[in-house]
C-alpha atoms as a PDB file:
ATOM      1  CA  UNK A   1     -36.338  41.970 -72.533  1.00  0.00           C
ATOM      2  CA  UNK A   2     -38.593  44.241 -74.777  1.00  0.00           C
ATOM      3  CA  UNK A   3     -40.056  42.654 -78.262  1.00  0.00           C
ATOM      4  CA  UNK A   4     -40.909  44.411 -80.950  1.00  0.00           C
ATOM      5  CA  UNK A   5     -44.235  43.629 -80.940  1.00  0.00           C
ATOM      6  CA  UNK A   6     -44.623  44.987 -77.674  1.00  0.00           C
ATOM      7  CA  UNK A   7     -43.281  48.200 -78.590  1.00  0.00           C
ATOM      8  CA  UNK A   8     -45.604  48.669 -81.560  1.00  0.00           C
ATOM      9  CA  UNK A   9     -48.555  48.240 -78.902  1.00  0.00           C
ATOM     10  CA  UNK A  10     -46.933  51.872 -77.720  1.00  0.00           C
ATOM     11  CA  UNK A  11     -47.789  54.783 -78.268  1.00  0.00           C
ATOM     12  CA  UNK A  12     -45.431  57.447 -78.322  1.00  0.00           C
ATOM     13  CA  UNK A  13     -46.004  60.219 -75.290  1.00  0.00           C
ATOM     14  CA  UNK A  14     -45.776  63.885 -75.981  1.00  0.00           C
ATOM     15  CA  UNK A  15     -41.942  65.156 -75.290  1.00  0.00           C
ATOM     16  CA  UNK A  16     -41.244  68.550 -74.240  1.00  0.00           C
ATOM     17  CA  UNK A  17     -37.912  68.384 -72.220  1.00  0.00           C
ATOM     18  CA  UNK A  18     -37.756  67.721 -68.713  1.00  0.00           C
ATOM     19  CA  UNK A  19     -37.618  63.817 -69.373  1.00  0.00           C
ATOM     20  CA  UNK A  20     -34.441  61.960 -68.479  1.00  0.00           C
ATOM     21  CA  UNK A  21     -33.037  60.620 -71.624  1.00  0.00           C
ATOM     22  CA  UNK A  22     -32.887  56.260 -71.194  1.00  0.00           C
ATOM     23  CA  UNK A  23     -29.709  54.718 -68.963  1.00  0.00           C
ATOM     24  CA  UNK A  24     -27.568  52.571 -71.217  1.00  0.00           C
ATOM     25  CA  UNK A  25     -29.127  49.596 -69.707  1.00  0.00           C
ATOM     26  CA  UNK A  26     -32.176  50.469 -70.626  1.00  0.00           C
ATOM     27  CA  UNK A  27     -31.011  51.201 -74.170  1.00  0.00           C
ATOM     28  CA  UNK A  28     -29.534  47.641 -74.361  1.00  0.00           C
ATOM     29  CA  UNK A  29     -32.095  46.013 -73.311  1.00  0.00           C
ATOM     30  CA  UNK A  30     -34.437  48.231 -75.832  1.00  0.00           C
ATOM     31  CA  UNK A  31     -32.428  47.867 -78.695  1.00  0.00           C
ATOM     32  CA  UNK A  32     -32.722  44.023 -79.184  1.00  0.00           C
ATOM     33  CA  UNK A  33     -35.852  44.433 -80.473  1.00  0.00           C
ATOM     34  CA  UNK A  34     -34.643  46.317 -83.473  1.00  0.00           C
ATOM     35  CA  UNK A  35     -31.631  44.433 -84.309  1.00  0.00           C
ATOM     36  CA  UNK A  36     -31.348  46.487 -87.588  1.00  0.00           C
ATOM     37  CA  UNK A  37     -30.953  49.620 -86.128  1.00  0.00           C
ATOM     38  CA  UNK A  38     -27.517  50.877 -84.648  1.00  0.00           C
ATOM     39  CA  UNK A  39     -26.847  53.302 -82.094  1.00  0.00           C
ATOM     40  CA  UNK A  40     -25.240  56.282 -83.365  1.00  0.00           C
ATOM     41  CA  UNK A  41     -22.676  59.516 -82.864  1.00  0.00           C
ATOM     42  CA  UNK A  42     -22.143  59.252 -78.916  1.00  0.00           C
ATOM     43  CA  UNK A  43     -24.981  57.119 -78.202  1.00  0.00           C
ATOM     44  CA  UNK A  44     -27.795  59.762 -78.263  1.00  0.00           C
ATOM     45  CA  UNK A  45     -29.651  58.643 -81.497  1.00  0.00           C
ATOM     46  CA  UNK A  46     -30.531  55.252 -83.480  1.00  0.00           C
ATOM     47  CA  UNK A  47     -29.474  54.825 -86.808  1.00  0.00           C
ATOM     48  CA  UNK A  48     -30.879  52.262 -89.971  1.00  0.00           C
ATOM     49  CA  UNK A  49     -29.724  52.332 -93.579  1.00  0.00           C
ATOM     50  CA  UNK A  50     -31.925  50.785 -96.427  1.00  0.00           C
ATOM     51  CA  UNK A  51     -31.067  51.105-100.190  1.00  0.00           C
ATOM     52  CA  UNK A  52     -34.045  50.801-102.054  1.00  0.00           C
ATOM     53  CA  UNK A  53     -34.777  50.165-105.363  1.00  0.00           C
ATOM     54  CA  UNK A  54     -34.910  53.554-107.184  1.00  0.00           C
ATOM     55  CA  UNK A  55     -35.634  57.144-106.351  1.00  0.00           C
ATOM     56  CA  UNK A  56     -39.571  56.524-106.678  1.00  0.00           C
ATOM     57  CA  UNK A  57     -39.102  53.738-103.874  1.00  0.00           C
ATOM     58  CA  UNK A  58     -37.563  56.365-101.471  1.00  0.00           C
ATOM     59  CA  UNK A  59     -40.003  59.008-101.739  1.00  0.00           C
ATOM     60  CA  UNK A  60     -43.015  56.560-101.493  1.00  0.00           C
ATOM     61  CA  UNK A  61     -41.215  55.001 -98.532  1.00  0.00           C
ATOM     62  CA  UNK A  62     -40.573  58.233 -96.872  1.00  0.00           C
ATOM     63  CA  UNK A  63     -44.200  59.432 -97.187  1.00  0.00           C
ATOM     64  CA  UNK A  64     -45.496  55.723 -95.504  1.00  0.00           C
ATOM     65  CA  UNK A  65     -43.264  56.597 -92.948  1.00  0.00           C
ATOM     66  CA  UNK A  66     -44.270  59.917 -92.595  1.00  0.00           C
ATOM     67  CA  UNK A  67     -47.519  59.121 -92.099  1.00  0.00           C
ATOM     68  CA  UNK A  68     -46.382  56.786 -89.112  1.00  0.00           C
ATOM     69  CA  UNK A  69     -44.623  59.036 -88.002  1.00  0.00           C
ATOM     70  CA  UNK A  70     -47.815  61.641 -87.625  1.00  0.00           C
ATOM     71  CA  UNK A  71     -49.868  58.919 -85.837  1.00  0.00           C
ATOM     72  CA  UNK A  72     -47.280  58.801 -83.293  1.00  0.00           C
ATOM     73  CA  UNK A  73     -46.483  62.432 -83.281  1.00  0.00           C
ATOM     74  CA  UNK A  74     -42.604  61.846 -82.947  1.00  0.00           C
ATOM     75  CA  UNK A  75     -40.700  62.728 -86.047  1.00  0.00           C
ATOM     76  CA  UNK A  76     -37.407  60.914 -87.449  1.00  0.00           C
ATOM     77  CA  UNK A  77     -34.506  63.075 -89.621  1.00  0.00           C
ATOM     78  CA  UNK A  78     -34.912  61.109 -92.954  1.00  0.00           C
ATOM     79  CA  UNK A  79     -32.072  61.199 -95.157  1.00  0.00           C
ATOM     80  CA  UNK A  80     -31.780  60.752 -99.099  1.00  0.00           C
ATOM     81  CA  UNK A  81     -28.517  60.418-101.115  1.00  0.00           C
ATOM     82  CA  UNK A  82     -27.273  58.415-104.606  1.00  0.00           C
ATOM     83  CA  UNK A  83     -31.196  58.844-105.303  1.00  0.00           C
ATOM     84  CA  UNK A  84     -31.584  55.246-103.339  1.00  0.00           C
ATOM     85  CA  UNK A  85     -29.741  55.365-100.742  1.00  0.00           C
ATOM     86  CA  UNK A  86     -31.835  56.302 -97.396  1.00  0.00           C
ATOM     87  CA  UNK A  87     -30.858  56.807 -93.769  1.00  0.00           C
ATOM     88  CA  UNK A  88     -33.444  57.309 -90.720  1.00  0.00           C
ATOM     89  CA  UNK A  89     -32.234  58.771 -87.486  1.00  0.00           C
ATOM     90  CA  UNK A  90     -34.175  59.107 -84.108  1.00  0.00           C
ATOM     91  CA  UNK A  91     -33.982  60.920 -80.907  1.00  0.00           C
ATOM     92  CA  UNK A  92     -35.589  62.753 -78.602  1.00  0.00           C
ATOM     93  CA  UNK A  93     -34.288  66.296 -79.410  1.00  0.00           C
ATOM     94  CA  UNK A  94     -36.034  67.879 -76.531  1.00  0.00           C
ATOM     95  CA  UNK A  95     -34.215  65.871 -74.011  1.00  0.00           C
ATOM     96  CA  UNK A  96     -30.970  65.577 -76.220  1.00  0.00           C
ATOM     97  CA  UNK A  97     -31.233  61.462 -76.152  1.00  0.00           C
ATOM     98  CA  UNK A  98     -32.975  58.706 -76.767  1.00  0.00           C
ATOM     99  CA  UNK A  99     -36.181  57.669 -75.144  1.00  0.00           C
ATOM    100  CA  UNK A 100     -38.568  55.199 -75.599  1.00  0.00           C
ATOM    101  CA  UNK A 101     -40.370  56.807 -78.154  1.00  0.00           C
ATOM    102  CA  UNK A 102     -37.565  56.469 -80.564  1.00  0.00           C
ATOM    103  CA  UNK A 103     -37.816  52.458 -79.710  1.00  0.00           C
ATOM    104  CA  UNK A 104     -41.826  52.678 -80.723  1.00  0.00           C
ATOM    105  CA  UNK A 105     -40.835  54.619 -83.852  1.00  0.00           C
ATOM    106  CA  UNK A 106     -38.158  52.424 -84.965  1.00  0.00           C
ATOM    107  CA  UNK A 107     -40.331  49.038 -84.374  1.00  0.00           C
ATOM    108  CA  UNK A 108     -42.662  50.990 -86.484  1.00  0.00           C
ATOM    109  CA  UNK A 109     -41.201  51.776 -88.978  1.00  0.00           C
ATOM    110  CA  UNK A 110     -39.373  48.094 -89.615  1.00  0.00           C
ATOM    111  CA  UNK A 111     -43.184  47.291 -90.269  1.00  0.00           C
ATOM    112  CA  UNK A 112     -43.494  49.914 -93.354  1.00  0.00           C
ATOM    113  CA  UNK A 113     -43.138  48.317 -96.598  1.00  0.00           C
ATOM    114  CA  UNK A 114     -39.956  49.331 -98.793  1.00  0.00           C
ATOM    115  CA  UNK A 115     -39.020  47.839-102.151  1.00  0.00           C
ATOM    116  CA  UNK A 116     -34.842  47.210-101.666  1.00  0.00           C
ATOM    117  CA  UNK A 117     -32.762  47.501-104.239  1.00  0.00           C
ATOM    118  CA  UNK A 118     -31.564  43.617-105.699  1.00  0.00           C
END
């Protein structure tokens, strides 16, 4: 089984189609390292929900994970509503699935600080 740990060692590799998205197997076996994240709409993205303190929290935490997000070069649809509640979703759009890239961004990303709401 994959750790998380050993998916932050990743890098992500540059995606430009032509990549067969990951076998459910795979996916399973992938997605026990990030517990907190859910697989989403038919299977073809992965899904985690924070709510974090205030608006101020969600805009710093965006931009930290922005910046992961540029040292890996693979980009995650970030989603703000209720000014605290946020949403991340991942997949790799040029292939229409997930692939292990989104597994590296997601382990990354549980690593980025974010001040929850109590």
């Amino acid at each position: 089984m994959t750790t998380a740990a050993e998916l932050r060692q990743k890098r992500c590799k540059p995606c430009e189609g032509g990549v067969t998205p990951l076998a459910a197997d795979q996916i399973r076996d992938m997605m026990s390292a990030i517990p907190q994240w859910q697989l989403a709409g038919t299977g073809k993205s992965l899904q985690r929900e924070w709510r974090v303190k205030d608006f101020d929290a969600a805009v710093r935490f965006f931009n930290a994970i922005g910046r992961v997000a540029e040292e890996q070069d693979h980009h995650p649809d970030l989603h703000l509503t209720g000014y605290r509640n946020v949403r991340i979703d991942l997949s790799t759009h040029a292939i229409g699935g997930l692939s292990e890239n989104d597994f590296i961004l997601a382990a990354c990303i549980d690593q980025v600080p974010v001040e929850l709401k109590k």
